[in-house]
Protein backbone atom coordinates (compact mmCIF):
# COMPACT_ATOMS: atom_id res chain seq x y z
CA UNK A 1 118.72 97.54 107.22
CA UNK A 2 119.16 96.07 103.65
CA UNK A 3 121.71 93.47 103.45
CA UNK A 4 124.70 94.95 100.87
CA UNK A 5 125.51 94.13 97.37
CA UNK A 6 127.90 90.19 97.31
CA UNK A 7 128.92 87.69 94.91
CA UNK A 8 126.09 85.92 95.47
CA UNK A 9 123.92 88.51 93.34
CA UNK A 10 125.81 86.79 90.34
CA UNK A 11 125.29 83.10 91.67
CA UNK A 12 121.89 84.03 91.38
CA UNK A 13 121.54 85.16 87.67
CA UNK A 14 123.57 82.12 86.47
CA UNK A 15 121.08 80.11 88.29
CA UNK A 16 118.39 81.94 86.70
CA UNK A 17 120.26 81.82 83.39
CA UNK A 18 120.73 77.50 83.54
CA UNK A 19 116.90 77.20 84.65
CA UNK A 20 116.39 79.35 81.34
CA UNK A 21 118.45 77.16 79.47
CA UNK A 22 116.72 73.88 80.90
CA UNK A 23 113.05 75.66 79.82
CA UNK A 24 114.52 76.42 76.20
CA UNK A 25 115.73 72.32 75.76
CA UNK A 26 112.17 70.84 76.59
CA UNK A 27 110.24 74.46 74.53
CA UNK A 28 108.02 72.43 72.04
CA UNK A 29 107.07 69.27 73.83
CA UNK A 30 106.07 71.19 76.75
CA UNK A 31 104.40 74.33 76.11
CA UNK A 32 100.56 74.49 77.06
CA UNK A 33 97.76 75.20 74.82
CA UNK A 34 96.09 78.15 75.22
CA UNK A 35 93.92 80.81 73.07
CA UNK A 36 95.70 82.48 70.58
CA UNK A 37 95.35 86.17 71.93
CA UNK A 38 95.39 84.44 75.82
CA UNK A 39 98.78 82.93 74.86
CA UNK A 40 100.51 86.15 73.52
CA UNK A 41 98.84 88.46 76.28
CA UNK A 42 100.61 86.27 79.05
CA UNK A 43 103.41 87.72 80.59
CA UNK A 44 107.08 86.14 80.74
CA UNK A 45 107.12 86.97 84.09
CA UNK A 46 104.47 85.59 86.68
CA UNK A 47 103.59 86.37 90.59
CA UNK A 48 105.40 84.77 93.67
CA UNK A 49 103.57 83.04 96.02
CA UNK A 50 105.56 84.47 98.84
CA UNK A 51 106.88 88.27 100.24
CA UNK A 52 109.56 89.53 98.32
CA UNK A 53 111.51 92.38 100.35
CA UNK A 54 114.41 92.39 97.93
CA UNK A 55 114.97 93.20 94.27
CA UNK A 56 113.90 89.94 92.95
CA UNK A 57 111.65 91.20 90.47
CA UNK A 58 109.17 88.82 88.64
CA UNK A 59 111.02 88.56 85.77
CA UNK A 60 114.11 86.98 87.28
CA UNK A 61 111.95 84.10 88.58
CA UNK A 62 110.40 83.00 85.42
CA UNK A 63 111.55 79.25 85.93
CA UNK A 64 110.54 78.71 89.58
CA UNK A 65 107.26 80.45 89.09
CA UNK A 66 106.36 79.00 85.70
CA UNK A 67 107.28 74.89 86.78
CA UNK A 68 104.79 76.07 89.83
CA UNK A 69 102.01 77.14 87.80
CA UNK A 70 102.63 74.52 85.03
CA UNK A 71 103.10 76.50 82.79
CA UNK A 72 106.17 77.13 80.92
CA UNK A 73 108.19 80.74 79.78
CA UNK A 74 109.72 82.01 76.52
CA UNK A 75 113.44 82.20 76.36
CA UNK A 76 114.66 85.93 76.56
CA UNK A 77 116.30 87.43 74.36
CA UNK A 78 119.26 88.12 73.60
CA UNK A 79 120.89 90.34 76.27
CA UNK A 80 122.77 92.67 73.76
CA UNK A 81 119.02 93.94 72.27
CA UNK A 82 118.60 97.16 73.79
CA UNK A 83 114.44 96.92 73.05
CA UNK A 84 113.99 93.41 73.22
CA UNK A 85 110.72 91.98 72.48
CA UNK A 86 108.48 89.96 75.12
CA UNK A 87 107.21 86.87 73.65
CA UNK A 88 104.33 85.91 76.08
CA UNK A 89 103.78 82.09 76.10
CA UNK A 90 102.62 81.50 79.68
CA UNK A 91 99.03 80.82 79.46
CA UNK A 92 97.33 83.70 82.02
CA UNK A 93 94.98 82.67 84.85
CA UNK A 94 91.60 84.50 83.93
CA UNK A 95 90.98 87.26 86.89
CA UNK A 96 88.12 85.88 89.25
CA UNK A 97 84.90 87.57 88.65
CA UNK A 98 84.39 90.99 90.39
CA UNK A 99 87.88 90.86 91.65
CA UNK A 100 87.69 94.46 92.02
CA UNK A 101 84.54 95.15 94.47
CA UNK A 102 85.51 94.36 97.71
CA UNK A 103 89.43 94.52 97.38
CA UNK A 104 91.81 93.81 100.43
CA UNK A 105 94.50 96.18 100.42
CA UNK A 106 95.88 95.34 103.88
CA UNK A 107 97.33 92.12 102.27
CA UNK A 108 101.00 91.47 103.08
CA UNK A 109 101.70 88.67 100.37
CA UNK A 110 101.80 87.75 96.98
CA UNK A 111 99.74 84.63 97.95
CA UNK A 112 96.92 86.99 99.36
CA UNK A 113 96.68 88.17 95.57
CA UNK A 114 93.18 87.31 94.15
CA UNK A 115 95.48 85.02 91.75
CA UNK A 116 98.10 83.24 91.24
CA UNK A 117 99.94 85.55 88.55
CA UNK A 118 97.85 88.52 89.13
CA UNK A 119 98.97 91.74 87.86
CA UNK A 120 101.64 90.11 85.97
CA UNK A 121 100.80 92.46 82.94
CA UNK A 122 102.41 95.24 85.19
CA UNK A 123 105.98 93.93 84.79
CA UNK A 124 108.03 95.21 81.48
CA UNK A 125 110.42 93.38 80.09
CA UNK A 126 113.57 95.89 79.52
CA UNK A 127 116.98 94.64 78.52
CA UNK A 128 118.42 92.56 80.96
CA UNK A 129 122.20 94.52 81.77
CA UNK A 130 119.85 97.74 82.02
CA UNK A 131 117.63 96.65 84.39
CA UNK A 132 120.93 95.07 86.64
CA UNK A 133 122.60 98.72 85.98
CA UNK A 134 118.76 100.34 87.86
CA UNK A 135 119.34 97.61 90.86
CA UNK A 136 122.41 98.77 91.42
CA UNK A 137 121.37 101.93 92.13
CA UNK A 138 119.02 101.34 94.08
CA UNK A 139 121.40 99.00 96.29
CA UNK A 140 123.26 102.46 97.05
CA UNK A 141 120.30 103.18 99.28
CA UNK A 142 120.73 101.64 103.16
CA UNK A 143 116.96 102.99 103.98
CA UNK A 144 115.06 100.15 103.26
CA UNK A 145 113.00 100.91 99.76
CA UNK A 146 109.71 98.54 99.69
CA UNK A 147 108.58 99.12 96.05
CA UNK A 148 110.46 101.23 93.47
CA UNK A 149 109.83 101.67 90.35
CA UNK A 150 111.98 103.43 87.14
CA UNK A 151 109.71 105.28 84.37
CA UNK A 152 109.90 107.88 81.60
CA UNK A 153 111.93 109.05 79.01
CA UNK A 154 115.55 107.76 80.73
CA UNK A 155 113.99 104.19 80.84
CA UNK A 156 111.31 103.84 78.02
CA UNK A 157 112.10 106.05 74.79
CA UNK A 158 109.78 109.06 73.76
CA UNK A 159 111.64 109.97 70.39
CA UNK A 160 113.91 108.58 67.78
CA UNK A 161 116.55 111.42 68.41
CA UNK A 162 117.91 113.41 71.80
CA UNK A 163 119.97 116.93 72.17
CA UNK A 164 123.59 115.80 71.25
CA UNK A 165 124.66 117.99 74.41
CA UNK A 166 123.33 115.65 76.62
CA UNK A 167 126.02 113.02 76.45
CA UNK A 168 127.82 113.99 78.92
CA UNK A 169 125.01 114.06 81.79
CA UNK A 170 125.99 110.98 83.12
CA UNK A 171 129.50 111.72 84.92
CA UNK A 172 130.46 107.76 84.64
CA UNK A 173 127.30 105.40 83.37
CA UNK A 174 127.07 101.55 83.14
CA UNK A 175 127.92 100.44 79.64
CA UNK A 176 124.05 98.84 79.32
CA UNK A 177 122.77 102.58 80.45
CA UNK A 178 125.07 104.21 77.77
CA UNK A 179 124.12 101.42 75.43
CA UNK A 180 119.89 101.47 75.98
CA UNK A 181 120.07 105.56 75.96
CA UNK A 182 122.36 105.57 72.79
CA UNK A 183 124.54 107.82 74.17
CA UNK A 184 121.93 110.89 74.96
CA UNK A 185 122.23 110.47 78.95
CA UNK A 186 119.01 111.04 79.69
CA UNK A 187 117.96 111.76 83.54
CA UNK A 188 116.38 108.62 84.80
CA UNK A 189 113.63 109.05 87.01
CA UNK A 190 112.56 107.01 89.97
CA UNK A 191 109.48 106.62 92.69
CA UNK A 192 110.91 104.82 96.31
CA UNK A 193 107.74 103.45 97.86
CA UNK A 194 108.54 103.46 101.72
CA UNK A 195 106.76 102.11 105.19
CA UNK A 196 107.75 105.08 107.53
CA UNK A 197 108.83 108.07 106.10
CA UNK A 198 110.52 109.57 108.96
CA UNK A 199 112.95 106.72 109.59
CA UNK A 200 113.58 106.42 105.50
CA UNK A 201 114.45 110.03 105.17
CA UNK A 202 116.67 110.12 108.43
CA UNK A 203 118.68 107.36 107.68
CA UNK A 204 119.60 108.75 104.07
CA UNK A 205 120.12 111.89 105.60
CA UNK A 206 123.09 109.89 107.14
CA UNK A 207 123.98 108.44 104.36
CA UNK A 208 122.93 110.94 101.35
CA UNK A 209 123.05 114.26 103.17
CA UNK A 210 124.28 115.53 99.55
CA UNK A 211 121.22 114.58 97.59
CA UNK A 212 119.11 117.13 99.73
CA UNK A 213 119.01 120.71 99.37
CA UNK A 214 118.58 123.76 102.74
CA UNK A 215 115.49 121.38 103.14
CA UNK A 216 117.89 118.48 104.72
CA UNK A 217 118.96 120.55 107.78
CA UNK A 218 115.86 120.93 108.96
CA UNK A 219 115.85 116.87 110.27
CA UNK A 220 113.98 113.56 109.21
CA UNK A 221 110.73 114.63 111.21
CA UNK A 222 110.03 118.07 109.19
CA UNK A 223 111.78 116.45 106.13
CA UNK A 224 108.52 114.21 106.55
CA UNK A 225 106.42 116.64 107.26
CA UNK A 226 106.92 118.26 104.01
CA UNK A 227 106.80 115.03 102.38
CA UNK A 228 103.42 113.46 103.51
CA UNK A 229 101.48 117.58 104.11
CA UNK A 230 102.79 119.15 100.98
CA UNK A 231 101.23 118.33 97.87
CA UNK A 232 101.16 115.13 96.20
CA UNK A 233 102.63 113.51 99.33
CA UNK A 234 106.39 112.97 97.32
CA UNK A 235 109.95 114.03 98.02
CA UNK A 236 112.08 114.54 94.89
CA UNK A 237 115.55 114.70 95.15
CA UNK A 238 116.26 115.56 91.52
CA UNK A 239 119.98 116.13 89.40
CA UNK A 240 121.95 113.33 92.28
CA UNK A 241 124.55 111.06 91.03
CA UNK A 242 124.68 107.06 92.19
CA UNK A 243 126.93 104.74 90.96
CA UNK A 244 128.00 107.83 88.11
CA UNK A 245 124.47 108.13 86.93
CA UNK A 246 122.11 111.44 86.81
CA UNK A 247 118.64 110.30 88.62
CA UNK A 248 116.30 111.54 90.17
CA UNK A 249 113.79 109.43 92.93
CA UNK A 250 111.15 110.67 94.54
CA UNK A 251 110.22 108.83 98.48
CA UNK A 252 106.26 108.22 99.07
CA UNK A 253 104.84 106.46 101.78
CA UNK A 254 103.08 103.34 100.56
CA UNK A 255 100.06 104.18 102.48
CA UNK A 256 100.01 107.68 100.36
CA UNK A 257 100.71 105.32 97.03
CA UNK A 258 97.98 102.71 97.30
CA UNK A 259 95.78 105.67 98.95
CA UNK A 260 96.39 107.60 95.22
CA UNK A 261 95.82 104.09 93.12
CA UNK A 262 92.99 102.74 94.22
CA UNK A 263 90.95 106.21 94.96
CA UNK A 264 92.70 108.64 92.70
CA UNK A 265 92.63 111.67 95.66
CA UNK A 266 95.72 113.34 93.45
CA UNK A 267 96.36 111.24 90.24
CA UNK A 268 100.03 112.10 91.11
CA UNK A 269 101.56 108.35 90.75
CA UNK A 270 98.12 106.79 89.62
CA UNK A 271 99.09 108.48 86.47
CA UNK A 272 102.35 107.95 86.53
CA UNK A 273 101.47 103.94 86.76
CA UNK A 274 98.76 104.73 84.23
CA UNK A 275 101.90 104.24 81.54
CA UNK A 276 104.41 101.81 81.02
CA UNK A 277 107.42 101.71 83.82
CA UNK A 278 109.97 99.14 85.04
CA UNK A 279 108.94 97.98 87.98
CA UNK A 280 112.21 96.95 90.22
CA UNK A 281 111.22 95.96 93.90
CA UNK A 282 107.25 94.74 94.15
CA UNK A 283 105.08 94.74 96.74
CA UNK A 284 101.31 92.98 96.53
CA UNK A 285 99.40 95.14 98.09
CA UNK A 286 101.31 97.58 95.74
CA UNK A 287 100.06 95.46 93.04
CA UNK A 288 96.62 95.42 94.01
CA UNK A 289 96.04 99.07 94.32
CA UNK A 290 97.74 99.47 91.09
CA UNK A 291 95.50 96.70 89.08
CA UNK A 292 92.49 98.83 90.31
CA UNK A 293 94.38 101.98 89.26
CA UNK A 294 94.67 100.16 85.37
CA UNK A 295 91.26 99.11 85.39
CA UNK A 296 89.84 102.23 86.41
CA UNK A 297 92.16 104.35 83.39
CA UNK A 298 90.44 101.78 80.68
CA UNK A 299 87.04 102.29 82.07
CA UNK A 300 87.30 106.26 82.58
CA UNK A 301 89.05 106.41 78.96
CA UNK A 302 86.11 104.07 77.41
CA UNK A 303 83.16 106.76 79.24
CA UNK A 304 85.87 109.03 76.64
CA UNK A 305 85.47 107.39 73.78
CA UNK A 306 83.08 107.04 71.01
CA UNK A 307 81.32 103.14 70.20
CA UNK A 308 84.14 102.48 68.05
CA UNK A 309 87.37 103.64 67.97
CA UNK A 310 91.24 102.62 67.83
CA UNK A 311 94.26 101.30 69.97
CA UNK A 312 96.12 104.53 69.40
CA UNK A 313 93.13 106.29 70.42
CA UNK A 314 92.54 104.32 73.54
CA UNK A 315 96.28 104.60 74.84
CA UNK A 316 96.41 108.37 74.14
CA UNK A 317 93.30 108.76 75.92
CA UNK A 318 94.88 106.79 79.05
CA UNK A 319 98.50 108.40 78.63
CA UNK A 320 96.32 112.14 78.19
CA UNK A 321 94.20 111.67 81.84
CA UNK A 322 97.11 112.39 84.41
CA UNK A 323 98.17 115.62 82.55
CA UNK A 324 95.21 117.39 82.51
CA UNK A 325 94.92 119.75 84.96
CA UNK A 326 99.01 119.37 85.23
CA UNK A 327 100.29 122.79 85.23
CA UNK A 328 103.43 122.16 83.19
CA UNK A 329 101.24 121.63 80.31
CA UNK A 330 99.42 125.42 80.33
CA UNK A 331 103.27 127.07 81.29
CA UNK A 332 105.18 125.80 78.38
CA UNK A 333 106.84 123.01 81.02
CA UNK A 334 106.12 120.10 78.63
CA UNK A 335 106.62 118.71 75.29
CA UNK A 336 103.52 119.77 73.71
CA UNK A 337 103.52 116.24 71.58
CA UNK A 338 104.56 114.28 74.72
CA UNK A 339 101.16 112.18 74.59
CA UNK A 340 101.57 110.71 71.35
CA UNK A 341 105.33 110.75 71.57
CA UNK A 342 104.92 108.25 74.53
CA UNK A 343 102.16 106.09 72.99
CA UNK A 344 104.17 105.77 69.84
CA UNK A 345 107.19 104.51 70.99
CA UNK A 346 105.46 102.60 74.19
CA UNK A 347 102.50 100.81 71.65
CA UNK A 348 103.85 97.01 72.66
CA UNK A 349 104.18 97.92 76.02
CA UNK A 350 100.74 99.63 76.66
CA UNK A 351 99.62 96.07 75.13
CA UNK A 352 100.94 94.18 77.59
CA UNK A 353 99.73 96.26 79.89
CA UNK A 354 96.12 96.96 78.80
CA UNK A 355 94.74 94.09 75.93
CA UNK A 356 94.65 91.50 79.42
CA UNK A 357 92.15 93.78 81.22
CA UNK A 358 90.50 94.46 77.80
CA UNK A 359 90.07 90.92 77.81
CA UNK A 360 88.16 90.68 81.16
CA UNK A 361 85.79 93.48 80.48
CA UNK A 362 82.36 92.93 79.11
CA UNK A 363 81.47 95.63 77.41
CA UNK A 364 84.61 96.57 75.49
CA UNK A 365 86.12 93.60 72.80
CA UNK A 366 88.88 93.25 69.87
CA UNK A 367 86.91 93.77 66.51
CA UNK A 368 89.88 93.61 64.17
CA UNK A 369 91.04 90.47 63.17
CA UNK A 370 94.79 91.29 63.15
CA UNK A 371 95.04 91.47 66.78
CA UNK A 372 95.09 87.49 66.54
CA UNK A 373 98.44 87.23 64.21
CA UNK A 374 101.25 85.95 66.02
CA UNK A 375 103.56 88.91 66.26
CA UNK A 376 100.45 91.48 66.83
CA UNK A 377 101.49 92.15 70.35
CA UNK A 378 104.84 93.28 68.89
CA UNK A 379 103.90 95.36 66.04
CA UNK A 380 103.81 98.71 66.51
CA UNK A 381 102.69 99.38 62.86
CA UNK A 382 99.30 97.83 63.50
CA UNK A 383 96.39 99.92 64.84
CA UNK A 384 93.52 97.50 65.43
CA UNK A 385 90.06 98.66 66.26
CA UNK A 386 87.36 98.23 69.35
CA UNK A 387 84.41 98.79 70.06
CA UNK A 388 82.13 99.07 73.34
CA UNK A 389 79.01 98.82 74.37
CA UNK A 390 76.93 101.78 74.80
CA UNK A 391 74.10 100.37 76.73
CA UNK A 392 73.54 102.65 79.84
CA UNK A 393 73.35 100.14 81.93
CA UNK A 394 76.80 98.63 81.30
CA UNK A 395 78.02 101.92 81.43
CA UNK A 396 76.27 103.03 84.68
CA UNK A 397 78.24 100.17 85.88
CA UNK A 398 81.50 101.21 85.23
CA UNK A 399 80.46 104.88 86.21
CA UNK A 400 79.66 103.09 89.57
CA UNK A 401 83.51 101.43 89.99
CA UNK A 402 85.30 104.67 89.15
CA UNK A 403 87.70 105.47 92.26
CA UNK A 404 86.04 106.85 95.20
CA UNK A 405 87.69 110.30 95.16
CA UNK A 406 87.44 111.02 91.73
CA UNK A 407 83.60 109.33 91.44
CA UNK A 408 82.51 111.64 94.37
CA UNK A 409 83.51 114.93 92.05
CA UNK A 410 81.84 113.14 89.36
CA UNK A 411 78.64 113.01 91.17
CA UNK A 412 79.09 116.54 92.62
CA UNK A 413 79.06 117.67 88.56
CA UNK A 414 76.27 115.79 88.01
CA UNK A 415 73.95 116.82 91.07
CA UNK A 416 74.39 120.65 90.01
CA UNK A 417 73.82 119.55 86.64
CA UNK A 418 70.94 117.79 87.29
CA UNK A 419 69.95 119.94 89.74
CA UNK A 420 69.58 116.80 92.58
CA UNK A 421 67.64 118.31 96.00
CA UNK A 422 70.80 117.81 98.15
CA UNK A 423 68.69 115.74 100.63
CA UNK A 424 67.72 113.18 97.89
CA UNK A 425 71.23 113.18 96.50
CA UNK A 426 72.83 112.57 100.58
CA UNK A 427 70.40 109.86 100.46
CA UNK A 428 71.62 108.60 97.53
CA UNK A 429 74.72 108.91 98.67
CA UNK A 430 74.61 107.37 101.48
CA UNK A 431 72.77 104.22 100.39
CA UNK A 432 75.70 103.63 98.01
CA UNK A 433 78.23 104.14 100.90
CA UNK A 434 81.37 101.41 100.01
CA UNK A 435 83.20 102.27 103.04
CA UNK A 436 81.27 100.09 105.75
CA UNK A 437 83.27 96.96 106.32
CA UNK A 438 80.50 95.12 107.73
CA UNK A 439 78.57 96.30 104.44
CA UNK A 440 79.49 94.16 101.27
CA UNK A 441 77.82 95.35 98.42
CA UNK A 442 77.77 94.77 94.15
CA UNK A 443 79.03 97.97 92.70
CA UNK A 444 76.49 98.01 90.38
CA UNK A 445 74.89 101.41 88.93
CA UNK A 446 71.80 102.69 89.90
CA UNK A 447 69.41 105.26 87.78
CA UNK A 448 72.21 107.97 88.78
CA UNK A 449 74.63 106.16 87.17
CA UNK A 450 72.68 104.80 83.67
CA UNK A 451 71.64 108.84 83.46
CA UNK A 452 75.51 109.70 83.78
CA UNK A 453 76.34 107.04 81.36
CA UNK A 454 73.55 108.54 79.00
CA UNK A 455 74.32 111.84 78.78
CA UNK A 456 75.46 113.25 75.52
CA UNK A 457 78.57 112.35 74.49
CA UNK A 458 80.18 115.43 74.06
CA UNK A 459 78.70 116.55 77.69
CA UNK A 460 79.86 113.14 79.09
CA UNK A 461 83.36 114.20 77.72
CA UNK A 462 83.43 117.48 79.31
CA UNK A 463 82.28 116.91 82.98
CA UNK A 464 85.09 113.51 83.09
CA UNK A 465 87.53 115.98 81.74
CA UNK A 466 86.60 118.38 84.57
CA UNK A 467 86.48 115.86 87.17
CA UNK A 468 89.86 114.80 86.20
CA UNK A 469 90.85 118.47 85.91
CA UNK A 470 90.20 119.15 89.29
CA UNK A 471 91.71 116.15 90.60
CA UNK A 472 95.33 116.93 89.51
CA UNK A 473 95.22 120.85 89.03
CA UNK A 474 95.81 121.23 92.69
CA UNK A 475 98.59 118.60 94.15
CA UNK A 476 100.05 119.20 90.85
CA UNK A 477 100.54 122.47 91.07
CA UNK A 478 101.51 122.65 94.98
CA UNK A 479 104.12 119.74 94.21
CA UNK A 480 105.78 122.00 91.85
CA UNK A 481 105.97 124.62 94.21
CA UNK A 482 107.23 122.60 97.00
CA UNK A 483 109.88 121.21 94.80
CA UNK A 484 111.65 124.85 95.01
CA UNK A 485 112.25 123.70 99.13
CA UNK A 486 112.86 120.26 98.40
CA UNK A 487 115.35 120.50 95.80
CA UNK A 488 116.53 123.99 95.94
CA UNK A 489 116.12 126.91 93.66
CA UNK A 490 119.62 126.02 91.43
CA UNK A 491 118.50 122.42 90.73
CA UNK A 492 114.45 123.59 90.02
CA UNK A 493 115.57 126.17 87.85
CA UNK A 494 117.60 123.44 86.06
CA UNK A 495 114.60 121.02 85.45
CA UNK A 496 112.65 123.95 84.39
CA UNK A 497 114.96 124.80 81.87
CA UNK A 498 115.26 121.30 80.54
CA UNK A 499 111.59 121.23 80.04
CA UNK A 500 111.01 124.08 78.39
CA UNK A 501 114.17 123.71 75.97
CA UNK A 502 112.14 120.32 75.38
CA UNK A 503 108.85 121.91 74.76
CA UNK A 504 110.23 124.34 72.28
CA UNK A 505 112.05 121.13 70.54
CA UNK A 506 108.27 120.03 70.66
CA UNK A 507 107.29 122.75 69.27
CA UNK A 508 110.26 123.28 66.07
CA UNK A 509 109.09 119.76 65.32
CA UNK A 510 105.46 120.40 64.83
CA UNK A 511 106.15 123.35 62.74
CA UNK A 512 108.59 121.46 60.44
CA UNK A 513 105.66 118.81 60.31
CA UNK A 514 103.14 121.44 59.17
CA UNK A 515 105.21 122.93 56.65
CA UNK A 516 105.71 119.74 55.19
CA UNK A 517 102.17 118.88 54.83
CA UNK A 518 101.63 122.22 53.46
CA UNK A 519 104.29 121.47 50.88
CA UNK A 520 102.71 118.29 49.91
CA UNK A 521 98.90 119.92 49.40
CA UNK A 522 101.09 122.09 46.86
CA UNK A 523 102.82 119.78 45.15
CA UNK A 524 99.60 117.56 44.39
């Protein structure tokens, strides 16, 4: 059981806030030299050498971790900022070569990570009384929560304006929730990664019998059942209140999370992680999975994407994947404009979380020289260009390190399309077979591959599409049905109607954006 909430929670932020102070007096004299783009990319926060169980996220141990690593931390800023900017000065440890071919995800610490601050682009900055106000919450919960992360439009903001109506969601919100949402209470959304689902989901029973719906007298064990059989292997308990805040937090088991990341079998939460969240309780092998899971989005987006093309276009191609296939897109269930809405107001953040993976790629570079001015990382007006390399053979490569679930559809597309005997393709199959520990082999692609990488374009685009397609349509779809059991017809009905009053605001805006064009053609 988790220990509860004491004083010493705030003993432990003025520490952090006097090691802060003691970074900021020694700043100039100290700070290492590094590459320009290297220096910025680095994130303020860093990885822990040892198991973290509690909600010490990385961000809270900049000091310890930094003086450990040498390296030294930018000063936050100031805690009133509702957006503040991250200033990465720590000079990043380059990821070791191939990192990602024979990856141990039965780790259990953070010093089993293939580097010292590895992953560290998967930690967001947020303001600092917000992200306290999200612990709190999630110290409310006496079944132990392993990972948990907060994400979407309640944390990270998708528009400049929200329905006035919805100030009042929050029955009685932290001031820094109020604050960061500007008044618009916005739902915030959470994912509880968990080690046995049963025991998690009988011990809130106890505790939170309230946040289920008809669902919660049928026990824990078919409570779990319905969890880890049904769909995309979550339990959402949507519209609750804790600590006088509307969230909503779905349970997974961890198995089922780094099972999604590092293979995409659903895309459910690998999408989900796919775009900027707040990360609140970390786990490494968490971590792992989920730096495969980032890696994998920038090399499906670039077998997407033309030679050359833009930032915008890379992150909207990312952000796009995971709703493909999603059937709240084809019933009117989503903000039509959601994509760009989230890449627009997320452009720093998808930075952070993608230009330090760009970095390690070869076949994929920077070719815009304002990416190397000093507040690039920060400025969302600037749309700086790529460009990849279309060789075949690079691409057969990353065609090769796609996630095993969604490569195998891949190649299924392919073998009808290239009409493969399906003796010669088992055999081809087979010799590529990953899965044999005592087998370690260089994922590196074969003719199969280079001739997938090779195809037109426009052909290319269509059989990833329907790969991806066919990876989400399905535990998308049976995840929305199951969420009529799991939350209860009053409370889906609800979050149906709040999406669809938010696609036709979607939809009002676009119109009012035409029209306007329209009226500018005329006027010239």
């Amino acid at each position: 059981m988790q220990r509860p909430l004491t004083p010493s929670f705030g003993l432990l932020s003025k520490s952090c806030d006097r090691n802060l102070l003691l970074l900021r007096i020694g700043w100039h004299c100290r700070l290492p030299r590094a590459s320009g783009l290297q220096q910025r990319l680095a994130s303020t926060s860093s990885g822990s050498t040892s198991e973290r169980n509690d909600d010490t996220s990385n961000d809270d141990i900049i000091s310890s971790t930094s003086s450990r690593n040498g390296s030294f931390a930018s000063p936050q800023k100031s805690r009133t900022n509702t957006n503040p900017s991250q200033k990465p000065t720590e000079r990043p440890s380059t990821l070791p070569p191939d990192w990602d071919e024979n990856p141990d995800l039965s780790i259990s610490a953070f010093s089993q990570l293939p580097s010292s601050n590895f992953g560290v682009n998967q930690h967001m900055l947020i303001n600092q009384e917000f992200k306290e106000a999200l612990r709190q919450i999630l110290w409310q919960f006496r079944a132990p929560i392993r990972y948990a992360f907060a994400y979407g439009s309640g944390v990270f903001p998708q528009s400049d304006t929200g329905p006035a109506s919805a100030s009042a969601l929050h029955p009685h919100p932290s001031p820094a929730i109020s604050t960061v949402q500007k008044g618009q209470g916005k739902m915030i959304d959470f994912i509880f990664g968990v080690s046995y689902t049963q025991h998690w989901h009988s011990l809130n029973l106890h505790q939170h019998r309230d946040h289920y719906s008809a669902a919660g007298y049928l026990r824990s064990y078919l409570v779990s059942r319905i969890q880890d059989q049904w769909g995309a292997g979550v339990y959402f308990n949507p519209y609750v209140t804790v600590n006088g805040t509307l969230i909503k937090y779905g349970v997974v088991n961890l198995d089922t999370l780094c099972r999604d990341l590092s293979e995409w079998d659903t895309l459910y939460l690998a999408g989900r992680l796919q775009k900027p969240v707040k990360i609140l309780r970390d786990d490494p092998r968490v971590r792992l999975a989920n730096q495969i899971n980032l890696i994998s989005a920038l090399r499906t987006a670039l077998l997407l994407l033309p030679p050359k093309f833009s930032e915008q276009q890379l992150y909207s191609t990312i952000a796009g994947m995971s709703y493909l296939g999603d059937p709240r897109m084809s019933v009117g269930a989503e903000n039509q404009d959601k994509v760009a809405n989230i890449v627009k107001h997320q452009l720093p953040n998808f930075r952070r979380l993608y230009a330090p993976l760009i970095q390690n790629l070869p076949n994929v570079s920077f070719e815009d020289p304002r990416h190397q001015l000093a507040d690039w990382i920060d400025d969302p007006s600037t749309d700086t260009k790529l460009e990849q390399d279309m060789d075949p053979r690079m691409r057969g490569n990353m065609v090769r390190r796609l996630p095993k679930s969604f490569r195998a559809k891949l190649y299924f597309q392919y073998q009808s399309k290239f009409q493969i005997p399906q003796v010669e393709f088992d055999k081809m199959m087979e010799e590529q077979d990953d899965t044999d520990p005592t087998r370690v082999k260089r994922q590196q692609g074969g003719k199969f591959e280079q001739r997938i990488a090779g195809d037109d374009q426009q052909a290319l685009m269509k059989e990833v599409s329907a790969a991806l397609t066919k990876t989400i349509k399905w535990p998308s779809a049976t995840q929305a049905l199951k969420g009529f059991v799991t939350s209860g017809i009053a409370r889906s009905w609800r979050y149906l109607r709040g999406k669809w009053e938010k696609n036709r605001q979607g939809r009002r805006k676009a119109e009012q954006r035409k029209n306007k064009e329209e009226k500018g053609v005329k006027g010239s």
